[in-house]
C-alpha atoms as a PDB file:
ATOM      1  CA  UNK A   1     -55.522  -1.842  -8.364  1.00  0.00           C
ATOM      2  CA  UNK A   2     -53.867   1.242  -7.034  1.00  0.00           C
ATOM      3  CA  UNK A   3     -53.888   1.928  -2.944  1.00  0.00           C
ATOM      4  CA  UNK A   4     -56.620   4.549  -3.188  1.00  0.00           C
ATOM      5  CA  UNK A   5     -58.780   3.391  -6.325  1.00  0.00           C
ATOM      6  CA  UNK A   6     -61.542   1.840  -4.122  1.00  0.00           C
ATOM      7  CA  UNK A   7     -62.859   4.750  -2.430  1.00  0.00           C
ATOM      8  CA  UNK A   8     -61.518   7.155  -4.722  1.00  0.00           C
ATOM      9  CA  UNK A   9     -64.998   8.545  -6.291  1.00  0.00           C
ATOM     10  CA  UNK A  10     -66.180   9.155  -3.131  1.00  0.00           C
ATOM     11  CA  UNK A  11     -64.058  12.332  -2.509  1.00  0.00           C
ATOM     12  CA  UNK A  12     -63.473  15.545  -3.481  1.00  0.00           C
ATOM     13  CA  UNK A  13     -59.695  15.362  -5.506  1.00  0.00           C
ATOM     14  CA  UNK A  14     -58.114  17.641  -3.512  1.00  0.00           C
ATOM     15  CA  UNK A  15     -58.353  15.625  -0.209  1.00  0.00           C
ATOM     16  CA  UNK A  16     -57.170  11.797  -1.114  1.00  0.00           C
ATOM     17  CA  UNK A  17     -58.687   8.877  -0.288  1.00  0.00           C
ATOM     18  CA  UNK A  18     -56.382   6.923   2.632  1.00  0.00           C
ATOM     19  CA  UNK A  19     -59.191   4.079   3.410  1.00  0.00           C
ATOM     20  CA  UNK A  20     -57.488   1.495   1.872  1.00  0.00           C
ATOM     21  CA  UNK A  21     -54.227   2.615   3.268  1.00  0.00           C
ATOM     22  CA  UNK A  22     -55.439   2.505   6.749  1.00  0.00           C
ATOM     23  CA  UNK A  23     -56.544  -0.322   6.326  1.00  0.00           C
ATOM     24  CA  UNK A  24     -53.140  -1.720   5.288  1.00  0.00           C
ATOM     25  CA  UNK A  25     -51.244  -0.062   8.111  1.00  0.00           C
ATOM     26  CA  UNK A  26     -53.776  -1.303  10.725  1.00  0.00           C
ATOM     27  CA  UNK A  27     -52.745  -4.559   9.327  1.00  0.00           C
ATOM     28  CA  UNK A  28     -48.782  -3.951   9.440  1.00  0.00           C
ATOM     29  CA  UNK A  29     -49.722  -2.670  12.980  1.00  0.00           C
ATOM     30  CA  UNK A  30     -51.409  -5.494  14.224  1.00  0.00           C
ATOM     31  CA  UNK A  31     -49.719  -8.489  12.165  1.00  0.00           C
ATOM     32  CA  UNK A  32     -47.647 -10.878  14.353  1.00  0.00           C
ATOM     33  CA  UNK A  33     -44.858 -11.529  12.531  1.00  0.00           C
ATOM     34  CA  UNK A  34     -42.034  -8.702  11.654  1.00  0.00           C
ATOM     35  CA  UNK A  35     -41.507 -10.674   8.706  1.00  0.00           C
ATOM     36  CA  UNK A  36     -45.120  -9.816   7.947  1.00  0.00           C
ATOM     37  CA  UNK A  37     -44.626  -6.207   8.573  1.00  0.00           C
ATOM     38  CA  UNK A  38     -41.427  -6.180   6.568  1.00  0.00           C
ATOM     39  CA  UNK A  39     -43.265  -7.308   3.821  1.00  0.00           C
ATOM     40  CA  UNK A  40     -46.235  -4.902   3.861  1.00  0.00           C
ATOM     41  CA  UNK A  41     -43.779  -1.978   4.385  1.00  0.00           C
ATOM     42  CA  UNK A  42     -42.577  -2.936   1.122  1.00  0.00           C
ATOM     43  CA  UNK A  43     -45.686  -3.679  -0.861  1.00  0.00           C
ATOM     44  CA  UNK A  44     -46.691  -0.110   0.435  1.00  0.00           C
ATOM     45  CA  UNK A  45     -43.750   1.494  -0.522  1.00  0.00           C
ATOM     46  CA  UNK A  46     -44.187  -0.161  -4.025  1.00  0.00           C
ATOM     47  CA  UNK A  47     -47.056   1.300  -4.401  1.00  0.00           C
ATOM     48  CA  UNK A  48     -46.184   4.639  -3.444  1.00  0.00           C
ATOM     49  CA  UNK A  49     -43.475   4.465  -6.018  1.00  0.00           C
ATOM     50  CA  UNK A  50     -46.122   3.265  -8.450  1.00  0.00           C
ATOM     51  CA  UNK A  51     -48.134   6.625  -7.924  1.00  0.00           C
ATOM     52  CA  UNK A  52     -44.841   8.566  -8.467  1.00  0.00           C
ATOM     53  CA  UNK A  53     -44.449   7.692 -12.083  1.00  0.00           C
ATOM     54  CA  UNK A  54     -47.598   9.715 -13.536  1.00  0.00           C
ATOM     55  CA  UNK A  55     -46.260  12.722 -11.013  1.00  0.00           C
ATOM     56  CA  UNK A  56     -50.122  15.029 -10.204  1.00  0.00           C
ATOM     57  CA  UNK A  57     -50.594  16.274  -7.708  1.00  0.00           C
ATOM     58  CA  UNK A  58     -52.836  14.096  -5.962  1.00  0.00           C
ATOM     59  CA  UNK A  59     -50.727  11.139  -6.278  1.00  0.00           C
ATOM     60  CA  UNK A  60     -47.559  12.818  -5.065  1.00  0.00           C
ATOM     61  CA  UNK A  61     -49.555  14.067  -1.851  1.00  0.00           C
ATOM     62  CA  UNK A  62     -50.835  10.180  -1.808  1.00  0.00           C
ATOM     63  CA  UNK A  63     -47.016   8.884  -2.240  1.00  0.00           C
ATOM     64  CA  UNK A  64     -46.117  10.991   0.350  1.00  0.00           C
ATOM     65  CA  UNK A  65     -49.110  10.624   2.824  1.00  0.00           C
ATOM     66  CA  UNK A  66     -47.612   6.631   2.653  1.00  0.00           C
ATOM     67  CA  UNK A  67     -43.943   7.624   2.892  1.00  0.00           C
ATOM     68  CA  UNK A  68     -44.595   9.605   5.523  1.00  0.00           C
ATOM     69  CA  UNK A  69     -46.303   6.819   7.508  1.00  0.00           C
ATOM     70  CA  UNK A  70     -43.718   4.076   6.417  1.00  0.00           C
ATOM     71  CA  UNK A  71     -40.966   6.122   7.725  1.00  0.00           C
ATOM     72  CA  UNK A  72     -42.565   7.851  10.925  1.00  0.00           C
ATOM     73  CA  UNK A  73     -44.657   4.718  11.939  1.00  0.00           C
ATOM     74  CA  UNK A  74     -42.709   1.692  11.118  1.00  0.00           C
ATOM     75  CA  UNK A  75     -39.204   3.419  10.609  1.00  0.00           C
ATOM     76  CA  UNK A  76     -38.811   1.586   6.927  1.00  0.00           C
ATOM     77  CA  UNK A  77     -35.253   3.334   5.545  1.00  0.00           C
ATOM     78  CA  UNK A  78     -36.025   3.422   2.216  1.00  0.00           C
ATOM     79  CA  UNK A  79     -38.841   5.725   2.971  1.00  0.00           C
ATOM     80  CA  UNK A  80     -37.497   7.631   5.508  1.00  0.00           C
ATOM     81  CA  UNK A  81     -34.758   8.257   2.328  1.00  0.00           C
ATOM     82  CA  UNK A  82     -37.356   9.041   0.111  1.00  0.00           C
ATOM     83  CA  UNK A  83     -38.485  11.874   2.376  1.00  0.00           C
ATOM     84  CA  UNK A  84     -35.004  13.215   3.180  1.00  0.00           C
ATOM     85  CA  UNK A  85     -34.711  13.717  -0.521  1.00  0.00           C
ATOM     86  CA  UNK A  86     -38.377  14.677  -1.375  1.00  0.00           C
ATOM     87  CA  UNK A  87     -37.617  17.551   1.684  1.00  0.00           C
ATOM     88  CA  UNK A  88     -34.356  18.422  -0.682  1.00  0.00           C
ATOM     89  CA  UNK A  89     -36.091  18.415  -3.961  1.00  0.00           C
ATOM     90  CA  UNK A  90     -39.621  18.293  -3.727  1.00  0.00           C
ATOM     91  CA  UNK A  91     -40.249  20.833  -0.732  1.00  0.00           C
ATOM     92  CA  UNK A  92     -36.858  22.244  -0.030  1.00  0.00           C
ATOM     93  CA  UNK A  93     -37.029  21.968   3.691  1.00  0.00           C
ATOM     94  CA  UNK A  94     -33.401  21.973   4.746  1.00  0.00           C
ATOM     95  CA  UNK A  95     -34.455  21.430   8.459  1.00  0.00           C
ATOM     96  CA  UNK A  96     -36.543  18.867   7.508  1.00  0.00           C
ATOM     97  CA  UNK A  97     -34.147  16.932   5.507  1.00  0.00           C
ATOM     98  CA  UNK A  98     -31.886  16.968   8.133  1.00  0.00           C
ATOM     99  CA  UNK A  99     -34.333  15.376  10.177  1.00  0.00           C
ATOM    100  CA  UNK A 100     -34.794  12.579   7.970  1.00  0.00           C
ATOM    101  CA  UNK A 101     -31.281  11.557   7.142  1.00  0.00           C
ATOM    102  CA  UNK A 102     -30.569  11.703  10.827  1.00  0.00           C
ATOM    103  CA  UNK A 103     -33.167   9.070  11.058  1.00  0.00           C
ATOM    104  CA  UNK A 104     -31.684   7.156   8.343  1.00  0.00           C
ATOM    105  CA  UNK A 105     -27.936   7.724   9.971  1.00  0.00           C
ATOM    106  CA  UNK A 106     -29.640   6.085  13.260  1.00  0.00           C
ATOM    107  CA  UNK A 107     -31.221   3.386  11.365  1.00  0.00           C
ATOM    108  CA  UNK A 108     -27.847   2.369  10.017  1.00  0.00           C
ATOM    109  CA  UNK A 109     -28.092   3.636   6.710  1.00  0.00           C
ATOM    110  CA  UNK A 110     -24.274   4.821   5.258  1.00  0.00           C
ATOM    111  CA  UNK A 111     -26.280   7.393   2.994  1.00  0.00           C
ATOM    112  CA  UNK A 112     -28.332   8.625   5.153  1.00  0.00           C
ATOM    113  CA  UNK A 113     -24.965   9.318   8.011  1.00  0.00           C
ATOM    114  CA  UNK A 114     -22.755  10.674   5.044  1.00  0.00           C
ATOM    115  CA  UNK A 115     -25.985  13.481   3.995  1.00  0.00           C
ATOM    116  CA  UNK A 116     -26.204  14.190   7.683  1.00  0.00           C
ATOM    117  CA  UNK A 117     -22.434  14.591   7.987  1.00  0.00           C
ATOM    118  CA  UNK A 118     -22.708  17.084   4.639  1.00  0.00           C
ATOM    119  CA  UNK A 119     -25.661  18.980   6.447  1.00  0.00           C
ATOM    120  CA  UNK A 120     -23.730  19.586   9.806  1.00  0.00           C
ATOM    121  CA  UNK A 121     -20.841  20.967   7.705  1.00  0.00           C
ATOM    122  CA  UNK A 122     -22.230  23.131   6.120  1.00  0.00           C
ATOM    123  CA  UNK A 123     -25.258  24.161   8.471  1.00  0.00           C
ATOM    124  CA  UNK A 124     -27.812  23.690   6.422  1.00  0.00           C
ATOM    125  CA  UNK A 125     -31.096  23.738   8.226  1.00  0.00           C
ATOM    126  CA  UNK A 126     -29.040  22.730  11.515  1.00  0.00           C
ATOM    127  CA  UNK A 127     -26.416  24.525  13.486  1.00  0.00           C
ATOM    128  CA  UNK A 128     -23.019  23.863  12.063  1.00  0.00           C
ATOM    129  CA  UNK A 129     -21.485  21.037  13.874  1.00  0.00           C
ATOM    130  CA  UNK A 130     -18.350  19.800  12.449  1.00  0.00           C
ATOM    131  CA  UNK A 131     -17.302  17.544  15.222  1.00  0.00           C
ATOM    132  CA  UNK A 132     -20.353  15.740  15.060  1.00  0.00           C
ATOM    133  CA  UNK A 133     -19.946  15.564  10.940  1.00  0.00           C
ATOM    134  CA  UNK A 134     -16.945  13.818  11.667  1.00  0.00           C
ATOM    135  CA  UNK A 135     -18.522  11.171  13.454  1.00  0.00           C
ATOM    136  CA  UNK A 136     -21.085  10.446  11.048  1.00  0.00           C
ATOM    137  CA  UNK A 137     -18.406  10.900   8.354  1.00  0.00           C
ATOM    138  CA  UNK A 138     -16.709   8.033  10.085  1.00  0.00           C
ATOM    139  CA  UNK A 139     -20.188   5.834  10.558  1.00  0.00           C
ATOM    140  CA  UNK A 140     -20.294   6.110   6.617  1.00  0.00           C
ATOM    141  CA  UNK A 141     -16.838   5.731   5.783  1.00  0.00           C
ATOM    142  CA  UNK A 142     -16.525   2.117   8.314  1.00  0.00           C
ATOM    143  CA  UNK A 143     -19.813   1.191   5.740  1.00  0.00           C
ATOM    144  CA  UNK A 144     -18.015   1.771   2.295  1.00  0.00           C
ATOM    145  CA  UNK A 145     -19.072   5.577   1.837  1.00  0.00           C
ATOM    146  CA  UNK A 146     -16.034   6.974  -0.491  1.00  0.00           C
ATOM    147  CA  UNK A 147     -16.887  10.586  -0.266  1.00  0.00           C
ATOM    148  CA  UNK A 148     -17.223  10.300   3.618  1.00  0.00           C
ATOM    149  CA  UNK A 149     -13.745   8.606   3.717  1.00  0.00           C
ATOM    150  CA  UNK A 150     -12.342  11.650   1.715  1.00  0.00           C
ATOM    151  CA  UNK A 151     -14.303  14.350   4.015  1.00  0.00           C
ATOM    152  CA  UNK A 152     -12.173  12.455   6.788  1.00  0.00           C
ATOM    153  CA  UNK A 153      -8.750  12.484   5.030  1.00  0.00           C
ATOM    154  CA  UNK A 154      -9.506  16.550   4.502  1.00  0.00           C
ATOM    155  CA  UNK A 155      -9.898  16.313   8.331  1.00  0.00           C
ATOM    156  CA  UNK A 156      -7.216  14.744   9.505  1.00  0.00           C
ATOM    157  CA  UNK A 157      -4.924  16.347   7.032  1.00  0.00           C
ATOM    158  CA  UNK A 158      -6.173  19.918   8.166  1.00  0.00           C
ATOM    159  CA  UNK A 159      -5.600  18.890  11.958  1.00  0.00           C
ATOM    160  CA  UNK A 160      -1.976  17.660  11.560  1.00  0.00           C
ATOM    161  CA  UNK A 161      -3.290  13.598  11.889  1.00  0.00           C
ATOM    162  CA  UNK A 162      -0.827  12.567   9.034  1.00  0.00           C
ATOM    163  CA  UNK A 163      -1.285   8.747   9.938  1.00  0.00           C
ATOM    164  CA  UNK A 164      -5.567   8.940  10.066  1.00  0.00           C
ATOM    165  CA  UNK A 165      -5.326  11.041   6.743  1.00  0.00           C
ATOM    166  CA  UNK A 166      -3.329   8.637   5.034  1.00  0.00           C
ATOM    167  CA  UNK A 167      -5.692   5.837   5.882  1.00  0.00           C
ATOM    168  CA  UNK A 168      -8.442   8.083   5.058  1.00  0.00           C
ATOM    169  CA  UNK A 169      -7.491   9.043   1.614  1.00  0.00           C
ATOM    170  CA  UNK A 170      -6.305   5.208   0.858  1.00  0.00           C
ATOM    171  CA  UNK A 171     -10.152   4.044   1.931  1.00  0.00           C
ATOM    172  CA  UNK A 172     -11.320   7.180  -0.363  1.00  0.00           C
ATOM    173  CA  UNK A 173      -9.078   5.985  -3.345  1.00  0.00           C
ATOM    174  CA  UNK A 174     -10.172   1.968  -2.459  1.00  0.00           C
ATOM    175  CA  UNK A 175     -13.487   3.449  -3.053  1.00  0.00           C
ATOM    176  CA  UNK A 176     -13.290   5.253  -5.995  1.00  0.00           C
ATOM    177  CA  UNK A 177     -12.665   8.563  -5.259  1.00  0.00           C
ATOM    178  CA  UNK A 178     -10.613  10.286  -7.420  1.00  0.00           C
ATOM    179  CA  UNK A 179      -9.437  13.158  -6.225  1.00  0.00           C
ATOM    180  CA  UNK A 180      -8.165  11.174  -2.951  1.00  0.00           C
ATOM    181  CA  UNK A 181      -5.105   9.587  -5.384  1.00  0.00           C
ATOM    182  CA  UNK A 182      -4.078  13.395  -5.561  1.00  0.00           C
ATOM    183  CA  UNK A 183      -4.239  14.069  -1.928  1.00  0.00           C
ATOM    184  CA  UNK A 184      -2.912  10.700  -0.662  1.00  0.00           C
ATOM    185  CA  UNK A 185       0.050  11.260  -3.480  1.00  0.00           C
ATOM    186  CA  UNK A 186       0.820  15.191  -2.388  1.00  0.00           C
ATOM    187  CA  UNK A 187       0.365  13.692   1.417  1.00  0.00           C
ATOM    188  CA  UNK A 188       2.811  11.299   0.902  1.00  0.00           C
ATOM    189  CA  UNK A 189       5.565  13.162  -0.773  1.00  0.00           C
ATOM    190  CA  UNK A 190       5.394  16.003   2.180  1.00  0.00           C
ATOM    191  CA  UNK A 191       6.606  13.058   4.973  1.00  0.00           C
END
């Protein structure tokens, strides 16, 4: 049975039916164990991702009604990812994505500080901040984030820091990234 199927005929279409979802948070809420909660967060989210894959209307606004409170409420990162990316795709809120993968950054999640490190560079839907880029650059390079790593080795390179570049671009190429091996190589034969 799907989160809102219970009191579903009860209410007009447009406004959906978050009885049964209440209910569930008041039990994350007031369940002892964080294990519990952990688990309930995810069953949720499940089900959220359930209602995504016949896309309406109504069950996008119930997916996101539950993402929403997963990631405000109980700060559960894959959630709080899912509405950095619906506010890139789904609503376009620049301002608001940044929001959300700040919240992932601080959460831990290597995404979520590489995105926000994008966003301050380029000052979308935030002030341009490159210094503070470059720290969450470095949050998602230390946690395996290729691109991040080579956003770094552009830094370093561009402010003289042979040494830092060098390790940057050799994390980047470690990682994947391609277009480090040409950097690290044109780096290299300079010095």
């Amino acid at each position: 049975m799907s989160l809102f199927d219970k009191m579903k005929k009860h209410q007009p279409p447009e406004k959906p039916n978050d009885g049964e979802f209440k209910s569930d948070v008041n039990t994350i809420l007031h369940g002892t164990s964080v294990q519990n909660r952990k688990e309930m967060c995810e069953l949720e989210y499940m089900k959220a991702r359930r209602l995504l894959k016949n896309p309406t209307v109504e069950t996008v606004a119930r997916a996101k009604n539950i993402m929403n409170t997963l990631a405000t409420d109980f700060d559960y990162l894959p959630a709080v990812l899912w509405m950095a990316e619906f506010s890139v795709n789904g609503v376009k809120n620049p301002e608001q994505a940044a929001m959300w993968y700040k919240k992932a950054a601080d959460l831990g999640s290597a995404n979520g500080a590489s995105k926000i490190a994008d966003i301050l560079m380029d000052g979308r839907g935030v002030t341009r901040n490159p210094k503070l880029a470059m720290e969450y650059y470095k949050i998602a390079a230390d946690n395996g984030i290729a691109s991040a790593s080579f956003a770094l080795g552009e830094y370093y390179a561009k402010t003289g820091n042979r040494e830092e570049a060098v390790k940057a671009y050799e994390k980047a190429v470690k990682g994947g990234y391609k277009d480090a091996e040409k950097k690290l190589a044109k780096l290299k034969k300079k010095f």
